[in-house]
C-alpha atoms as a PDB file:
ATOM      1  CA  UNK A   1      36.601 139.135 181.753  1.00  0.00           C
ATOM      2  CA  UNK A   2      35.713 142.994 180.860  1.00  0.00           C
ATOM      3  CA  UNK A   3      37.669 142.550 177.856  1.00  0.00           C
ATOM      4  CA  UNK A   4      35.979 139.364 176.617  1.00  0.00           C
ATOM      5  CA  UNK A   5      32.494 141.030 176.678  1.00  0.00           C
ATOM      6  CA  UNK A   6      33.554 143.877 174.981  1.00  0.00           C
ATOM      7  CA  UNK A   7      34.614 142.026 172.227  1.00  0.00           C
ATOM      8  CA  UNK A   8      32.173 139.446 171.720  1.00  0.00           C
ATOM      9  CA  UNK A   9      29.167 141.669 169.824  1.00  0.00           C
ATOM     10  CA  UNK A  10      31.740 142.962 167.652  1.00  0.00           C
ATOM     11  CA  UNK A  11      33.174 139.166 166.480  1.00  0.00           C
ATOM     12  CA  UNK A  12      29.384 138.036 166.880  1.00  0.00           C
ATOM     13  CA  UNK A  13      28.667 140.471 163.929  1.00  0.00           C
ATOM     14  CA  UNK A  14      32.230 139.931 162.242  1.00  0.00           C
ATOM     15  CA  UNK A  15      31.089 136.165 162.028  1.00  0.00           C
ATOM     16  CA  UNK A  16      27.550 137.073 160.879  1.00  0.00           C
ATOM     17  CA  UNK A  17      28.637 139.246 158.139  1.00  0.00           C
ATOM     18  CA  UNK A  18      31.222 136.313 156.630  1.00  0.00           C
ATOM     19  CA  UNK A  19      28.166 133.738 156.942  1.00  0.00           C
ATOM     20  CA  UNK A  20      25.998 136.523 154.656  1.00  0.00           C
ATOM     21  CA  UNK A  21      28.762 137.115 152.355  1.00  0.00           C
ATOM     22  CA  UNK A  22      29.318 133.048 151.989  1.00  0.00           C
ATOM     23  CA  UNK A  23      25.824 133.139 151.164  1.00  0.00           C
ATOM     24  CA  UNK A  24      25.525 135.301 148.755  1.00  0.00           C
ATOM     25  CA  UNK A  25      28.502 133.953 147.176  1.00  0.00           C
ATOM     26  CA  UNK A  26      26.168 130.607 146.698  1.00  0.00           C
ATOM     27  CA  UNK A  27      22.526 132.176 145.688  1.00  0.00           C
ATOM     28  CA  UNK A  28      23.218 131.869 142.284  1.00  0.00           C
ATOM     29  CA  UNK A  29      24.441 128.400 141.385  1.00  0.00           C
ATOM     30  CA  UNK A  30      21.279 126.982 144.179  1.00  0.00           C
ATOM     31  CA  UNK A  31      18.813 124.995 142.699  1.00  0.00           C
ATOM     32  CA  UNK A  32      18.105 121.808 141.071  1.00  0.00           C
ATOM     33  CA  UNK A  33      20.361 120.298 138.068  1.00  0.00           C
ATOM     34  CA  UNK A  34      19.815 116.970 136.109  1.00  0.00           C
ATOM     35  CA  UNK A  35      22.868 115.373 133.908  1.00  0.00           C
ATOM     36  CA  UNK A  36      22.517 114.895 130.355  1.00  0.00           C
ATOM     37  CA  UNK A  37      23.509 112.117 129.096  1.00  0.00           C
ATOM     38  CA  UNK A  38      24.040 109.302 131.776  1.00  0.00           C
ATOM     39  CA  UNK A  39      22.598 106.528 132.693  1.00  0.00           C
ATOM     40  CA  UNK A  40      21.039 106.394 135.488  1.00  0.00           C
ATOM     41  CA  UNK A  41      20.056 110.096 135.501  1.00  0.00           C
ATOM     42  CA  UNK A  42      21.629 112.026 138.271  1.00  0.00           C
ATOM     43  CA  UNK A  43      20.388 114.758 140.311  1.00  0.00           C
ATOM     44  CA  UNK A  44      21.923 117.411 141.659  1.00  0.00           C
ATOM     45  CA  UNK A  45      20.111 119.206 144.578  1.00  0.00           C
ATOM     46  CA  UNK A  46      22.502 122.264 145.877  1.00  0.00           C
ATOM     47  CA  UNK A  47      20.463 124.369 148.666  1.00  0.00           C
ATOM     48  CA  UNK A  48      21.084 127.703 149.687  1.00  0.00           C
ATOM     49  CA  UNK A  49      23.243 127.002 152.466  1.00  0.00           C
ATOM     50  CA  UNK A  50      25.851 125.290 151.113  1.00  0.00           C
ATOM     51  CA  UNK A  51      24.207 121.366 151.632  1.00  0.00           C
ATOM     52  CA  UNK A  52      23.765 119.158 148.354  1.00  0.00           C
ATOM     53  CA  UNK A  53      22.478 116.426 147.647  1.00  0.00           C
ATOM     54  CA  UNK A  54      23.851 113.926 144.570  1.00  0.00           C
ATOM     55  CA  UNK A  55      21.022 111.272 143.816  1.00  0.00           C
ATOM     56  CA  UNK A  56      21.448 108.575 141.460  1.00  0.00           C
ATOM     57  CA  UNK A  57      18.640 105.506 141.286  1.00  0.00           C
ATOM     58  CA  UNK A  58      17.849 105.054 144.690  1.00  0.00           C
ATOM     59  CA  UNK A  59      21.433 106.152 146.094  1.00  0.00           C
ATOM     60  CA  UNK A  60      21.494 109.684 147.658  1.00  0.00           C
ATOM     61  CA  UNK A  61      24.928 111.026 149.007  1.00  0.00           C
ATOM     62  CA  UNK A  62      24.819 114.628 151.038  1.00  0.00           C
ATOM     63  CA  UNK A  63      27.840 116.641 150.689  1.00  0.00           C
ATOM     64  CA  UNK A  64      28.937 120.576 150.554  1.00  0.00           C
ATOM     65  CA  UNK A  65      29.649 123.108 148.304  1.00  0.00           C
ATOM     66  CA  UNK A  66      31.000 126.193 147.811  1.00  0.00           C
ATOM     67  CA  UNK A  67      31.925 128.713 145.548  1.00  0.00           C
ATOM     68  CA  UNK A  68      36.228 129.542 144.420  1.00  0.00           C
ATOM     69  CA  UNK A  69      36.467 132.147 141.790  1.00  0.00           C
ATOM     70  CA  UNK A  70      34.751 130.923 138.795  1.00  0.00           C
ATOM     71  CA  UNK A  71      34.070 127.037 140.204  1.00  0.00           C
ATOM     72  CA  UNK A  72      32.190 125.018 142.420  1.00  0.00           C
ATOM     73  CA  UNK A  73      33.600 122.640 144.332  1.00  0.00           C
ATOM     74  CA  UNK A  74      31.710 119.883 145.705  1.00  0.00           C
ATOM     75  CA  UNK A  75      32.970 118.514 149.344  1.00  0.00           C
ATOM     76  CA  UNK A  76      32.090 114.938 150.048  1.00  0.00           C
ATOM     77  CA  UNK A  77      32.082 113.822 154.142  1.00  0.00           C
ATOM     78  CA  UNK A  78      35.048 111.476 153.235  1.00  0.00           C
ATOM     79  CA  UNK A  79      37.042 114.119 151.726  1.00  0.00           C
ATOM     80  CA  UNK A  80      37.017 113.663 148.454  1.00  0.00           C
ATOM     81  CA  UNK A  81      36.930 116.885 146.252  1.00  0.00           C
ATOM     82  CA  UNK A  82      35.126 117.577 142.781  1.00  0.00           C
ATOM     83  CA  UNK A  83      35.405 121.063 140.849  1.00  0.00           C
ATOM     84  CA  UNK A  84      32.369 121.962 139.216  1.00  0.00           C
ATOM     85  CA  UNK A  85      31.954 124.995 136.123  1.00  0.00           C
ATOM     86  CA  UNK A  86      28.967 126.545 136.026  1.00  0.00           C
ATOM     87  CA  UNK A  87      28.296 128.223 132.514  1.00  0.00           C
ATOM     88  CA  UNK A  88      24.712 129.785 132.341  1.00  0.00           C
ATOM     89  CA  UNK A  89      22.313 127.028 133.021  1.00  0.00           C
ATOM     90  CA  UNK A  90      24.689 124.426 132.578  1.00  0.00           C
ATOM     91  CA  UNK A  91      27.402 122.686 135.583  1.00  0.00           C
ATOM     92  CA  UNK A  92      30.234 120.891 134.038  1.00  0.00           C
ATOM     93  CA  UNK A  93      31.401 118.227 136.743  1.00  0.00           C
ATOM     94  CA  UNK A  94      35.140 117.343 136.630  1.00  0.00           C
ATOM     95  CA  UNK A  95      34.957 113.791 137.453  1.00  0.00           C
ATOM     96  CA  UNK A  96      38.790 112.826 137.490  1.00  0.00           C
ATOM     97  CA  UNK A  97      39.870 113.979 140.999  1.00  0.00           C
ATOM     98  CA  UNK A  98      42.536 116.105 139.347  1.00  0.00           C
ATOM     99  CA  UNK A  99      41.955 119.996 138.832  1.00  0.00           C
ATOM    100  CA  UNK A 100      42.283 120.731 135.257  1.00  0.00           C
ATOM    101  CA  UNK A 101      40.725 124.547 133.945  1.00  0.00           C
ATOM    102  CA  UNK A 102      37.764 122.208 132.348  1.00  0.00           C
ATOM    103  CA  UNK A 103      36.507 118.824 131.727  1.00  0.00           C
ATOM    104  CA  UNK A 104      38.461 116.105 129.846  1.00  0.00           C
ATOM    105  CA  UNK A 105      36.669 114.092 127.625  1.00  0.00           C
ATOM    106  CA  UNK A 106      34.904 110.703 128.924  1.00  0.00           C
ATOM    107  CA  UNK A 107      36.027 112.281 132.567  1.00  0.00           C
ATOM    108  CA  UNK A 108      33.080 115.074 132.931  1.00  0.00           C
ATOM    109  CA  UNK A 109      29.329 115.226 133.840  1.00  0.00           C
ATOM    110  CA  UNK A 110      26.640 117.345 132.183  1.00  0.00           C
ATOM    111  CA  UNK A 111      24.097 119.059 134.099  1.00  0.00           C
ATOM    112  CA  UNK A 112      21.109 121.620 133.286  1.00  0.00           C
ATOM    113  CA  UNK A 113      19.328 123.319 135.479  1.00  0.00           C
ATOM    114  CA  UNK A 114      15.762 122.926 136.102  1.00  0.00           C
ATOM    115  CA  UNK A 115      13.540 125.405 136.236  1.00  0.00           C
ATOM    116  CA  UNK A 116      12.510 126.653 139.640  1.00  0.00           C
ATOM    117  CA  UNK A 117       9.971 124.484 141.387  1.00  0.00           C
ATOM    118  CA  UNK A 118      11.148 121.534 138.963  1.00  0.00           C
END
């Protein structure tokens, strides 16, 4: 039992610096992003904490995301897996289920950012 509270403040803070780092990781892609070029308009919501939110008419799916090297990838509840590029203020969407380094034509969503607050 001695041993087990020794160790728990130290994995407490192990766990609590990962969680910060994860964060950090996401603070740049957060925000809101709009596609270009579909119809209906979709909206992209990704918070802080690695929740999303994909909103289309009046559907709204939730899902998570996180950041691999130089993607995003977008976790939906059911297990399905999309690989986002970010490129300044823009978030290519690879909509084809398969992971190729970029988006094939007629299989890849647009998105901009919008400014903060939009």
């Amino acid at each position: 039992m001695k041993l087990r509270r020794k160790w728990a403040p130290g994995l407490i803070l192990v766990l609590a610096g990962l969680c910060l780092l994860g964060c950090k990781e996401r603070q740049p892609y957060a925000g809101k992003f709009i596609s270009l070029n579909e119809t209906p308009e979709i909206t992209l919501d990704l918070k802080p904490n690695g929740e999303g939110i994909w909103s289309s008419g009046d559907q709204r799916v939730t899902f998570r995301w996180e950041v691999k090297g130089e993607r995003i990838w977008f976790h939906a509840k059911g297990g399905g897996v999309l690989v986002g590029t970010p490129l300044g203020d823009r978030l290519s969407l690879d909509m084809s289920g398969d992971l190729y380094p970029g988006c094939l034509r007629g299989k890849c969503v647009e998105f901009k950012r919008l400014p903060e607050g939009g």
